[in-house]
Protein backbone atom coordinates (compact mmCIF):
# COMPACT_ATOMS: atom_id res chain seq x y z
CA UNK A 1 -9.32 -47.50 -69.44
CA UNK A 2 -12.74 -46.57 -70.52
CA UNK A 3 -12.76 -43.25 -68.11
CA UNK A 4 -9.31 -42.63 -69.82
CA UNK A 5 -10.82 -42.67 -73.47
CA UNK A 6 -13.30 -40.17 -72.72
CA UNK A 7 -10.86 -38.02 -71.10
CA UNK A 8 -8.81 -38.04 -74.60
CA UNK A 9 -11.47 -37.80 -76.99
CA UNK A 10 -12.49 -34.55 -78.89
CA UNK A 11 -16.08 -32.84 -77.55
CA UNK A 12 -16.72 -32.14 -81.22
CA UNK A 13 -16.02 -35.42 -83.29
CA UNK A 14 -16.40 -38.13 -80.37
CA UNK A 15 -12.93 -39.60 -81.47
CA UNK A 16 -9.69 -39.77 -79.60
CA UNK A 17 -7.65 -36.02 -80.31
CA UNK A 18 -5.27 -35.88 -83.43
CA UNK A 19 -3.10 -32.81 -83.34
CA UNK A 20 -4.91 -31.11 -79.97
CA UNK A 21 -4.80 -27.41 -79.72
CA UNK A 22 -5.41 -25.47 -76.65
CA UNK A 23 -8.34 -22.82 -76.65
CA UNK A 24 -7.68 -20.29 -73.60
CA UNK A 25 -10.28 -21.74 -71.86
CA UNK A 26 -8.29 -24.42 -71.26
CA UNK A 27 -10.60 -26.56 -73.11
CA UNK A 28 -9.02 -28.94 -76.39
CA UNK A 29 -9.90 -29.82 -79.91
CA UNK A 30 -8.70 -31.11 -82.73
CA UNK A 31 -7.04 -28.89 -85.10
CA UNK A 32 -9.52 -29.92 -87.70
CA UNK A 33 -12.13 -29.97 -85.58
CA UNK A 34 -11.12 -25.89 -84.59
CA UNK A 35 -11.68 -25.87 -87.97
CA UNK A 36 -14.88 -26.84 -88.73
CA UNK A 37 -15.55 -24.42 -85.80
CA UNK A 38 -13.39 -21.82 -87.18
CA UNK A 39 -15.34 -21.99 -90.80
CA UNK A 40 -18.29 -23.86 -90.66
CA UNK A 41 -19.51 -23.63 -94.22
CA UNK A 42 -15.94 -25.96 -94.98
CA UNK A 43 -17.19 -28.41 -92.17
CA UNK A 44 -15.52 -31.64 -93.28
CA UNK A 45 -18.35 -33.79 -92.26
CA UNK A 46 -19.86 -32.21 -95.33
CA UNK A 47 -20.92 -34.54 -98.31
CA UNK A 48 -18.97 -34.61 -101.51
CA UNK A 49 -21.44 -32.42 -103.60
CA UNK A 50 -21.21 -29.77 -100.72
CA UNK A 51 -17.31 -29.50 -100.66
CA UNK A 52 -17.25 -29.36 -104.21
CA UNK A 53 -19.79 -26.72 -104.63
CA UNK A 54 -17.61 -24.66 -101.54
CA UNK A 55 -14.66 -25.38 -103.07
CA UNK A 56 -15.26 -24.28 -106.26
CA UNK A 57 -15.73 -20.99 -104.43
CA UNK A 58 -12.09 -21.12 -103.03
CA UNK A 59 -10.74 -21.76 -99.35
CA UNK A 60 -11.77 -18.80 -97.10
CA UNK A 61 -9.42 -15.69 -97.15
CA UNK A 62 -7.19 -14.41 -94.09
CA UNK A 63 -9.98 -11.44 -94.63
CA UNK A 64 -12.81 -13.92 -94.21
CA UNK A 65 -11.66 -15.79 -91.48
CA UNK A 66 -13.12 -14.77 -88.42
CA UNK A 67 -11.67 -13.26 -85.02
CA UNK A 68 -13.15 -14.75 -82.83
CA UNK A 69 -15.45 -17.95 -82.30
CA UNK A 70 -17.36 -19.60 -79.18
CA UNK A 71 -15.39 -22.46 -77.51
CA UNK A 72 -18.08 -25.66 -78.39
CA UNK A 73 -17.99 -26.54 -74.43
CA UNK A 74 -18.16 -23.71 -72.61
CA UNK A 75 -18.82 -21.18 -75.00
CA UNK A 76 -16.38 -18.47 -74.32
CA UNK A 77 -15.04 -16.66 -76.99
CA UNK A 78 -11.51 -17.48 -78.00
CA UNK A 79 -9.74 -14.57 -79.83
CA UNK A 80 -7.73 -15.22 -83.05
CA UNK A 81 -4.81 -12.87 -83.76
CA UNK A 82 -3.03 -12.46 -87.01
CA UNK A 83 -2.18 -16.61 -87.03
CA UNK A 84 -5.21 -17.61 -86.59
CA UNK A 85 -5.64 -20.59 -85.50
CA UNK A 86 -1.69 -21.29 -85.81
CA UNK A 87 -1.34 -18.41 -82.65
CA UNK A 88 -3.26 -21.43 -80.69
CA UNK A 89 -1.52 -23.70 -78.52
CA UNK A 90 -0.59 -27.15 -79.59
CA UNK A 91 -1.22 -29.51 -76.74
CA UNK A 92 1.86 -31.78 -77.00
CA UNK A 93 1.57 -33.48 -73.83
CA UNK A 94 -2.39 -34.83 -74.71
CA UNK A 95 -1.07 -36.00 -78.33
CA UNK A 96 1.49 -37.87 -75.86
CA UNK A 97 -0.57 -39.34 -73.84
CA UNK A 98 -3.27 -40.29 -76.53
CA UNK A 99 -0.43 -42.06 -78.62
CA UNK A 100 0.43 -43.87 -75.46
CA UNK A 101 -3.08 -44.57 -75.04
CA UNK A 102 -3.63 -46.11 -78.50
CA UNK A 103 -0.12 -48.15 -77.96
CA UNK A 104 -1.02 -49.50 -75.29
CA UNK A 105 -4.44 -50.12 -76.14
CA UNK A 106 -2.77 -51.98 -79.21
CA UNK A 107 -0.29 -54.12 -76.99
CA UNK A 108 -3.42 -54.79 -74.41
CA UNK A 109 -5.24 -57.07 -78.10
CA UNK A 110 -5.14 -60.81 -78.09
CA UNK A 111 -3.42 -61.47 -81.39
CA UNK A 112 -4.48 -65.39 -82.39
CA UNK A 113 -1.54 -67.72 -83.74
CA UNK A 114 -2.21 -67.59 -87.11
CA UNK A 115 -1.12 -71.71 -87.47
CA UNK A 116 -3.27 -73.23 -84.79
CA UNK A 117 -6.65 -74.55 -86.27
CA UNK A 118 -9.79 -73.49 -84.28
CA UNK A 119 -9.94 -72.28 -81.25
CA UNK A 120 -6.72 -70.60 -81.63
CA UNK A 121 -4.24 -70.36 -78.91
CA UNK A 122 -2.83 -66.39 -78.25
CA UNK A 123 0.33 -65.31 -80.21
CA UNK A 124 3.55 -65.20 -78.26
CA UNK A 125 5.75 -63.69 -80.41
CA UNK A 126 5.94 -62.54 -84.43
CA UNK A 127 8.38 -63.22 -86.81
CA UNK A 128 9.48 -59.49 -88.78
CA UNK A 129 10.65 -62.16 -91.44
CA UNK A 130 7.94 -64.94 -91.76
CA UNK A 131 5.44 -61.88 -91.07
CA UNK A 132 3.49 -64.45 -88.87
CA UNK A 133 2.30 -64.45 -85.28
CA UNK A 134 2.94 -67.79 -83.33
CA UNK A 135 1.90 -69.27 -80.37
CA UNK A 136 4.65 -71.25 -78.28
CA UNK A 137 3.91 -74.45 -79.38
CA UNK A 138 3.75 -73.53 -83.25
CA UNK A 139 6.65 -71.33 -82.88
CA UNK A 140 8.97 -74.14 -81.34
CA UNK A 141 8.31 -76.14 -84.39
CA UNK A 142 8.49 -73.54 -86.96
CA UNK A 143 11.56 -71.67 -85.74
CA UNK A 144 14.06 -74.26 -84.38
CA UNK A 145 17.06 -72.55 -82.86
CA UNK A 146 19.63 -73.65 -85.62
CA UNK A 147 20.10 -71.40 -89.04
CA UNK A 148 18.72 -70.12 -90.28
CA UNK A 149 15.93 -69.25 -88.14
CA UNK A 150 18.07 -67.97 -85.56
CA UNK A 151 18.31 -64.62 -88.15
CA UNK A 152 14.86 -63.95 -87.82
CA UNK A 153 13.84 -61.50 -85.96
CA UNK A 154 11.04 -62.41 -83.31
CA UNK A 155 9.00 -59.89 -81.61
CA UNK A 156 6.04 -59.24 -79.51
CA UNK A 157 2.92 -60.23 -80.94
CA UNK A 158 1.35 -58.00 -83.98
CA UNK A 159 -1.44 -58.06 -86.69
CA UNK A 160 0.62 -55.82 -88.68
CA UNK A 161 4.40 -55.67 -89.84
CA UNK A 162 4.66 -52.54 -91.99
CA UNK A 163 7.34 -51.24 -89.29
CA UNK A 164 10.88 -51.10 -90.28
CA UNK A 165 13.37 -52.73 -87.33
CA UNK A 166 16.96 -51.16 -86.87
CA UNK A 167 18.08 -54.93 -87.11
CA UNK A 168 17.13 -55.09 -90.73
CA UNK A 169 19.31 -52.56 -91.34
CA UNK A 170 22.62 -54.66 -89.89
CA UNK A 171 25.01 -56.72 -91.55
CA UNK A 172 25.71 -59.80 -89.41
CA UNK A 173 23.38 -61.96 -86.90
CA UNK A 174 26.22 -61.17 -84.38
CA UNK A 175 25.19 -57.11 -84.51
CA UNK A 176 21.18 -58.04 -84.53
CA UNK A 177 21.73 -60.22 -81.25
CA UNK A 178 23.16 -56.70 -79.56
């Protein structure tokens, strides 16, 4: 997957694309990467005493944002019209694939039982409820099947359980198990 990460990272900030616009070149960036391009005195890699001295000044006007710029890669010059950047292609189908990148990238990490002592065996599942991650042997003895474990909610393994799931949402155990 290493070939793959380069493939979906940005030429300008070396991290994988958020919100990927299409120049005509056919090249991508990140929208805030474009920018940085766009208006390089607002670069956001700028230190605090920087931003606050340029934004004290104001954000640039539609007037003083340029028409053109050079694409970072090849260096073509991508014309702006009236939208500006906005009149710029989002690339839907590489924010698609990068989130399926980082998901899978996410289901591909070893997440440790958080109840074995050391070395820790891999989590099988997570409990939404407990908000732990189990291996087998821990979660046999932690979550007999009798109530009322059998209401909790066990999924595959995860380090975090901010996620809301639709079976928190129903009534009875009989409409979670469907």
């Amino acid at each position: 997957m290493g070939d793959l990460k380069e493939e979906l990272t940005c030429p300008v900030c070396l991290e994988l694309f958020t919100c990927p616009i299409q120049l005509p070149c056919h090249h991508n960036l990140c929208r805030r990467c474009a920018e940085d391009v766009l208006h390089p005195e607002t670069d956001s890699s700028r230190d605090d005493g920087e931003v606050a001295a340029l934004s004290a000044a104001g954000a640039p006007s539609p007037e003083d944002t340029p028409d053109t710029f050079p694409c970072p890669i090849c260096h073509d010059e991508v014309s702006l019209d009236g939208r500006g950047l906005d009149g710029l292609k989002k690339d839907l189908l590489l924010q698609h694939i990068v989130d399926r990148y980082v998901a899978q990238k996410k289901k591909d990490e070893k997440i440790p039982c958080q109840l074995c002592k050391r070395p820790a065996k891999m989590a099988a599942k997570s409990c939404l409820e407990c908000k732990v991650s189990y291996c087998e042997q821990c979660l046999a003895v932690t979550h007999p099947n009798h109530a009322p474990f059998t209401e909790h909610e066990l999924v595959d393994p995860r380090t975090t359980f901010d996620e809301v799931s639709i079976a928190s949402f129903l009534a009875t155990p009989q409409e979670r198990s469907l």
